[in-house]
N, C-alpha and C. Protein backbone atom coordinates (compact mmCIF):
# COMPACT_ATOMS: atom_id res chain seq x y z
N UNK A 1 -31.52 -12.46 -13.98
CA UNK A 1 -31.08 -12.16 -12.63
C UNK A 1 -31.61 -10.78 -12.26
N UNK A 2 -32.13 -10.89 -11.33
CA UNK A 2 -32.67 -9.49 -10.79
C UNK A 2 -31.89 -8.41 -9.97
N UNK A 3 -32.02 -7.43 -9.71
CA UNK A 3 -31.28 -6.62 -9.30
C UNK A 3 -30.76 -6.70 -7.44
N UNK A 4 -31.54 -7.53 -6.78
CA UNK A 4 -31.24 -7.95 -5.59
C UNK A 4 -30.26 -9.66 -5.51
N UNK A 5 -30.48 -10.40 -6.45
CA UNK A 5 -29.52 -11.36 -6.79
C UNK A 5 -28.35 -10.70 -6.85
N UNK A 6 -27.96 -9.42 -7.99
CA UNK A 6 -26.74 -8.92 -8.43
C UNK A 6 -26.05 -7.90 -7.11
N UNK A 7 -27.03 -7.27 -6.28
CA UNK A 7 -26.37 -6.74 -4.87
C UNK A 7 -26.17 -7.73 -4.19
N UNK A 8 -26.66 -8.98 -4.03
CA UNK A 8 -25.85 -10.29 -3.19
C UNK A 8 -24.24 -10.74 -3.47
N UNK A 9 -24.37 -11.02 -4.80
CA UNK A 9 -23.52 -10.80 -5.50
C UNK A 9 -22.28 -10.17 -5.32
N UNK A 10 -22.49 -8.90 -5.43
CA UNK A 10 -21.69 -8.17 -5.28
C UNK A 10 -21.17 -8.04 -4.25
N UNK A 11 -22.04 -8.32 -2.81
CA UNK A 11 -21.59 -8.19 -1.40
C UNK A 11 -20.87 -9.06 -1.46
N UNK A 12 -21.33 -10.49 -1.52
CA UNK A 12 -20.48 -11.77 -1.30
C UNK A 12 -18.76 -11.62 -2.47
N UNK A 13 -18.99 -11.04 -3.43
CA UNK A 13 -17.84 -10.89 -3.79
C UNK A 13 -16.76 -9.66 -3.16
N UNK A 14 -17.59 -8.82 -2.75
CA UNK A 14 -16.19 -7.93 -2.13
C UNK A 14 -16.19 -8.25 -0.80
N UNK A 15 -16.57 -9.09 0.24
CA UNK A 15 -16.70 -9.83 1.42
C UNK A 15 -15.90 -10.46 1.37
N UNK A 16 -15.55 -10.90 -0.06
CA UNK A 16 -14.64 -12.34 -0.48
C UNK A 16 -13.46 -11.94 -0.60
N UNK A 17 -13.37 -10.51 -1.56
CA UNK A 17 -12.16 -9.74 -1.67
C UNK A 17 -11.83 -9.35 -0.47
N UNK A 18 -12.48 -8.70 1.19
CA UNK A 18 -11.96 -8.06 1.95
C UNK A 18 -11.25 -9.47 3.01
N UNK A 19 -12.30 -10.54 2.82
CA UNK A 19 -11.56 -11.51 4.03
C UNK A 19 -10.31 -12.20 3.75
N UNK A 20 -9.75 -11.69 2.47
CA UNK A 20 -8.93 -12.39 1.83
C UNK A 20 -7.41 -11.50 2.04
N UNK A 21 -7.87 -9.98 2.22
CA UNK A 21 -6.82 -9.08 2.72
C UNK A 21 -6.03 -9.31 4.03
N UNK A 22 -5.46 -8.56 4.19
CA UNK A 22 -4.57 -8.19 5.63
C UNK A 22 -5.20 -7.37 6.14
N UNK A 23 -5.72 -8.14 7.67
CA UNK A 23 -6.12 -7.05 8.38
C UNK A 23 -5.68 -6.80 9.63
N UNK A 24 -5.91 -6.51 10.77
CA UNK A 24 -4.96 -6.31 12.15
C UNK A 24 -6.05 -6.69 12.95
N UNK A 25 -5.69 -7.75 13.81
CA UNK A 25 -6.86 -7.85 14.94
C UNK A 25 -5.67 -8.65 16.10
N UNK A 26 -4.66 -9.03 16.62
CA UNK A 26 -4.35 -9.49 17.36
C UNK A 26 -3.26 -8.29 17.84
N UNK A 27 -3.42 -7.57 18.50
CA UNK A 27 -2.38 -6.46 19.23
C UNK A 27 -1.18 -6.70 21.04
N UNK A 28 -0.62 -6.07 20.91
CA UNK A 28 0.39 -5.99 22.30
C UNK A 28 0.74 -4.68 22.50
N UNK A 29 0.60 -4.80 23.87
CA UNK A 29 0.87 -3.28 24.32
C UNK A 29 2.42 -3.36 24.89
N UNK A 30 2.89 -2.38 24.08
CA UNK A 30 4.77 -2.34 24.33
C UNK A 30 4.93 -1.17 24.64
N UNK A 31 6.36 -0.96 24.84
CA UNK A 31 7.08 0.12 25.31
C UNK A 31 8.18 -0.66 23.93
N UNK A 32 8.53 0.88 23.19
CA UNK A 32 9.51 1.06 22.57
C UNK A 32 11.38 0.67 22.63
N UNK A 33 11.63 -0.35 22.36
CA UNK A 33 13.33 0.00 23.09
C UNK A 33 14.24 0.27 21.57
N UNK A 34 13.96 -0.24 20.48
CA UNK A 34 14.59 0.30 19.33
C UNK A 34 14.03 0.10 17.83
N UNK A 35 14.83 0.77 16.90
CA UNK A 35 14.30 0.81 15.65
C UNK A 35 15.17 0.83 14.69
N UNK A 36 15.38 0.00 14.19
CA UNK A 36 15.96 -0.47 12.88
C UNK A 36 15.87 -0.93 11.71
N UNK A 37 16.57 -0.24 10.40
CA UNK A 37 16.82 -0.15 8.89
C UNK A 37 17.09 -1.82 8.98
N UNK A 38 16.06 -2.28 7.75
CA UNK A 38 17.19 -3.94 6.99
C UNK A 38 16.48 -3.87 5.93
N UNK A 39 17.21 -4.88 5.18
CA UNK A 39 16.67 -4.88 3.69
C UNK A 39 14.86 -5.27 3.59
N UNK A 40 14.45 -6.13 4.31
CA UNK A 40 12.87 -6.02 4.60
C UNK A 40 11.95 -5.31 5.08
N UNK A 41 12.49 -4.03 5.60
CA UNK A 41 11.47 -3.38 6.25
C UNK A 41 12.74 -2.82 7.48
N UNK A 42 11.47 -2.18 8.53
CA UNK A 42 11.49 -0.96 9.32
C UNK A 42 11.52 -2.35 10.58
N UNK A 43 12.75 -2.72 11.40
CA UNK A 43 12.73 -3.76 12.20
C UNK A 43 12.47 -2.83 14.22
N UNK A 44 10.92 -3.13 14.15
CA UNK A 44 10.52 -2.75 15.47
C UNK A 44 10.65 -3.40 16.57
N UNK A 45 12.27 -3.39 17.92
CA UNK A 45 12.28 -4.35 19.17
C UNK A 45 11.30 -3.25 19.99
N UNK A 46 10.60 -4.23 20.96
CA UNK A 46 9.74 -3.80 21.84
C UNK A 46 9.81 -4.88 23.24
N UNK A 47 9.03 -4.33 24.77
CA UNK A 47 9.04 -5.00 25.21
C UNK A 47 7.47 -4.52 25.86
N UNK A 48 7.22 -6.09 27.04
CA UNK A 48 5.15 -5.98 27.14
C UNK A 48 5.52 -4.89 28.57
N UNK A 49 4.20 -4.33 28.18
CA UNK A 49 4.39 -3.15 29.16
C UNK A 49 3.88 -4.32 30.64
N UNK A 50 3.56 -4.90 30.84
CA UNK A 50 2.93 -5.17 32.47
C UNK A 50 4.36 -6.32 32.81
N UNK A 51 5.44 -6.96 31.99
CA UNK A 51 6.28 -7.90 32.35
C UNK A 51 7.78 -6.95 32.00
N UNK A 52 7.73 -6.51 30.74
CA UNK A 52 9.05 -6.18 30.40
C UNK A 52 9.92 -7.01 29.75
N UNK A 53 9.63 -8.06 29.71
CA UNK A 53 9.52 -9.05 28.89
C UNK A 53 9.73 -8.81 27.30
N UNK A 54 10.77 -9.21 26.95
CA UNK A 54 11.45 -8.90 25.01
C UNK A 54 9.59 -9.41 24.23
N UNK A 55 9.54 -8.50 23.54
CA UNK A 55 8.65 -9.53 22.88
C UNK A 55 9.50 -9.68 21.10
N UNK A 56 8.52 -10.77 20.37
CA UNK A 56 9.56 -11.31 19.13
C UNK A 56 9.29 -9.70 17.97
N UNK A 57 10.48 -9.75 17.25
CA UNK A 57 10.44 -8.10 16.50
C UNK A 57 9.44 -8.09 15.55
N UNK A 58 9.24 -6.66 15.04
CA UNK A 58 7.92 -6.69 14.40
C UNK A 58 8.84 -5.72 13.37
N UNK A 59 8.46 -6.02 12.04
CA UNK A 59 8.69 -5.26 10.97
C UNK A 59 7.69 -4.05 10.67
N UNK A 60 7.92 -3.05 9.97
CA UNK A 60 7.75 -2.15 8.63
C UNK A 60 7.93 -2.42 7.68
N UNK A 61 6.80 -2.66 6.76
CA UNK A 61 7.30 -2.66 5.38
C UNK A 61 7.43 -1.46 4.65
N UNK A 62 9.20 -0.98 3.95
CA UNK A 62 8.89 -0.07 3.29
C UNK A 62 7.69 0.34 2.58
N UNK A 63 6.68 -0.37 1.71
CA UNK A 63 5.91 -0.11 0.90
C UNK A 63 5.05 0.40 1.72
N UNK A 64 4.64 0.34 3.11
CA UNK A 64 3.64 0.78 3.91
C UNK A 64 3.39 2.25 3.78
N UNK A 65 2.01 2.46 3.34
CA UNK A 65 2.35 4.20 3.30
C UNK A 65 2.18 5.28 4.22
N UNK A 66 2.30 4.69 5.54
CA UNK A 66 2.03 5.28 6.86
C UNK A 66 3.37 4.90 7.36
N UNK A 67 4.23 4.57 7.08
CA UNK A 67 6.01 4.28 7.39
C UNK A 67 6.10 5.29 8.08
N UNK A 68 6.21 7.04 7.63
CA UNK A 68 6.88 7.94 8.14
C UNK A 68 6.12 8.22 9.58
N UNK A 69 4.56 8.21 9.63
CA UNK A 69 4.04 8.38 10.35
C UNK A 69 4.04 7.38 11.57
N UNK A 70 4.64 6.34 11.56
CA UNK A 70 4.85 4.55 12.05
C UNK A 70 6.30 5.26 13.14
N UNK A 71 7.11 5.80 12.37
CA UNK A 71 8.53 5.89 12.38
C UNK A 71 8.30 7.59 13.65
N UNK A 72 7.51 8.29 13.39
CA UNK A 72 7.68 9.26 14.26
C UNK A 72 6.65 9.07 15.22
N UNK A 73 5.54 8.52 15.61
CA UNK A 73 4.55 7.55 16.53
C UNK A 73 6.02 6.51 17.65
N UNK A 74 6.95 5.90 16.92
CA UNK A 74 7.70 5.30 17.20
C UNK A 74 8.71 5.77 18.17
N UNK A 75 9.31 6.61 17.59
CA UNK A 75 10.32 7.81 18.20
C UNK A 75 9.68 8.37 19.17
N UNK A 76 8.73 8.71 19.09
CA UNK A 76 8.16 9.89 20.05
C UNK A 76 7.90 9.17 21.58
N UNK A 77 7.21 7.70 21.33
CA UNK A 77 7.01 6.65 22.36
C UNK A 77 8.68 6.20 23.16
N UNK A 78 9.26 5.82 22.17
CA UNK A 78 10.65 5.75 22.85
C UNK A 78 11.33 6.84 23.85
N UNK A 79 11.48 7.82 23.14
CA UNK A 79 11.54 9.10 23.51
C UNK A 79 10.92 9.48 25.11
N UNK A 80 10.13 9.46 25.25
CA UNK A 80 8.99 9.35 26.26
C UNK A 80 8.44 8.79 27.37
N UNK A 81 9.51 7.29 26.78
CA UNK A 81 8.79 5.69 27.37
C UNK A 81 7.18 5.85 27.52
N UNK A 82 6.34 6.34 26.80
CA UNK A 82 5.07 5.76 26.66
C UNK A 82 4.69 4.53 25.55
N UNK A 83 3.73 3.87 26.68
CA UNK A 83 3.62 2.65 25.91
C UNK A 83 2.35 2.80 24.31
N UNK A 84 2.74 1.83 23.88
CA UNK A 84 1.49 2.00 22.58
C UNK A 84 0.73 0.30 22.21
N UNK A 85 0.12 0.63 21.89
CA UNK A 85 -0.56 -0.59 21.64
C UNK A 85 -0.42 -0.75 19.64
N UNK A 86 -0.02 -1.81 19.32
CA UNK A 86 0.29 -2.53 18.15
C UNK A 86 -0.40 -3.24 17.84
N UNK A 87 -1.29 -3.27 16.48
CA UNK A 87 -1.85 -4.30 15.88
C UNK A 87 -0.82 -5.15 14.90
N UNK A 88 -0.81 -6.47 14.98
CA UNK A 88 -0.26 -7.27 13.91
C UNK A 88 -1.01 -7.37 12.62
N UNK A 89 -0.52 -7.42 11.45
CA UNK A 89 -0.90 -7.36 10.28
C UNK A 89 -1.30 -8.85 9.85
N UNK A 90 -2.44 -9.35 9.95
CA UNK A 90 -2.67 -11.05 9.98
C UNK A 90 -2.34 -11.49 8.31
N UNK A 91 -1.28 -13.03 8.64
CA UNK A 91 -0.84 -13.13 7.78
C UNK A 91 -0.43 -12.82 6.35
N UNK A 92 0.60 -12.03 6.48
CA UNK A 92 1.07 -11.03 5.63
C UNK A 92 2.65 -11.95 5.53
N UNK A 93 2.85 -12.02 4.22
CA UNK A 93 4.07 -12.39 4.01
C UNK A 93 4.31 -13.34 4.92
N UNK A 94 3.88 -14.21 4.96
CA UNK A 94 4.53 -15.73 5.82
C UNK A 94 3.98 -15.31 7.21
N UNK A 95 3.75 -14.16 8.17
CA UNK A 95 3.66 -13.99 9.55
C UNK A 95 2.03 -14.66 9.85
N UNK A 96 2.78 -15.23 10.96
CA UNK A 96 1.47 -16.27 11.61
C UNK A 96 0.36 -15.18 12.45
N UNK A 97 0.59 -14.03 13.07
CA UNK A 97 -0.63 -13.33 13.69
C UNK A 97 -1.06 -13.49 14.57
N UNK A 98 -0.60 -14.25 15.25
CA UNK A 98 -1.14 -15.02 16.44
C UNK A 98 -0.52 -14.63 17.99
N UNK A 99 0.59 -14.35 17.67
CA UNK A 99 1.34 -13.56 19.29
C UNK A 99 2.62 -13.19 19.11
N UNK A 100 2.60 -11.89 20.25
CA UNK A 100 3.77 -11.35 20.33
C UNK A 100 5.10 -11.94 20.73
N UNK A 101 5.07 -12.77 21.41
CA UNK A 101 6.10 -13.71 21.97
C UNK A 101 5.92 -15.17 21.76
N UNK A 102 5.63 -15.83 20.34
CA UNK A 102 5.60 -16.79 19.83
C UNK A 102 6.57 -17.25 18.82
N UNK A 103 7.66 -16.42 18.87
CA UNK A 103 8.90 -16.99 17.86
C UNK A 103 8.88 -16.35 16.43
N UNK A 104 7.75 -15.81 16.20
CA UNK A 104 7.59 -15.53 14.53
C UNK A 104 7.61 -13.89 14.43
N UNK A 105 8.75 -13.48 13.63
CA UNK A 105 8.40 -11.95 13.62
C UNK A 105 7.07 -11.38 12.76
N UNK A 106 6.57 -10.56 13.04
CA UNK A 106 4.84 -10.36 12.47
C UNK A 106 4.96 -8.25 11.72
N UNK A 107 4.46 -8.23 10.42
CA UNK A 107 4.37 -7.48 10.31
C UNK A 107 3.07 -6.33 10.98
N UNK A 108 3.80 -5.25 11.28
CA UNK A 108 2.97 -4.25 11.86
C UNK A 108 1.62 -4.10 11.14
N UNK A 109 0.19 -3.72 11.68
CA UNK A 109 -0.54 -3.33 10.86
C UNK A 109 -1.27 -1.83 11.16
N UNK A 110 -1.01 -2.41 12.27
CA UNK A 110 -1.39 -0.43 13.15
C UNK A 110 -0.98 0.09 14.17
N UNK A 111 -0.35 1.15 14.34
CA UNK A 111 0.11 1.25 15.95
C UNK A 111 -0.63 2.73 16.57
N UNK A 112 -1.22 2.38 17.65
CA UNK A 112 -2.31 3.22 18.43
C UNK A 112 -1.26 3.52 20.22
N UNK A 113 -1.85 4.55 20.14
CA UNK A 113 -1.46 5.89 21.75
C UNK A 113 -2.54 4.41 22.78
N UNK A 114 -2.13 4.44 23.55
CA UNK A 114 -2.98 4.10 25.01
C UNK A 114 -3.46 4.79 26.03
């Protein structure tokens, strides 16, 4: 095997490893209304900034290591009523990824200023 076989290789295997992760690509832009402790995580209610409209809750997972930074991004928006835009964490622990107001609570994967 030659040394351009073994960089194929290698791409296609960590390509394999990355599509296989959690990543965030389906987002909603909310306004903050509360934040709450449960035994699963950091439980985020929000509603869509252009309806106002509940959307379904979005967790924190303790293990997340951007929690504290999640948690004061969070506060500060509430605080403020500025809205933020949320990425969902695609299928992570059972969450489908697919929408904010589709019945399924979805773990957080990024939350961004607008």
């Amino acid at each position: 095997m030659n040394t351009k076989n073994i960089s194929i290789l290698t791409l296609c295997t960590v390509m394999g490893l990355m599509s296989s992760s959690a990543v965030a690509a389906t987002y909603c832009s909310v306004y903050v209304d509360n934040t709450q402790n449960q035994p699963n995580g950091v439980v985020v209610s929000t509603s869509n900034i252009s309806s106002y409209s509940k959307n379904d809750p979005f967790i924190i997972s303790y293990q997340d290591n951007r929690l504290g930074e999640y948690l004061n991004t969070l506060t500060n928006a509430k605080n403020n009523n500025t809205p933020l835009k949320i990425y969902i964490l695609e299928e992570f622990r059972g969450d489908d990824a697919k929408d904010c107001r589709d019945g399924v609570t979805d773990y957080i994967g990024s939350i961004h200023s607008i």
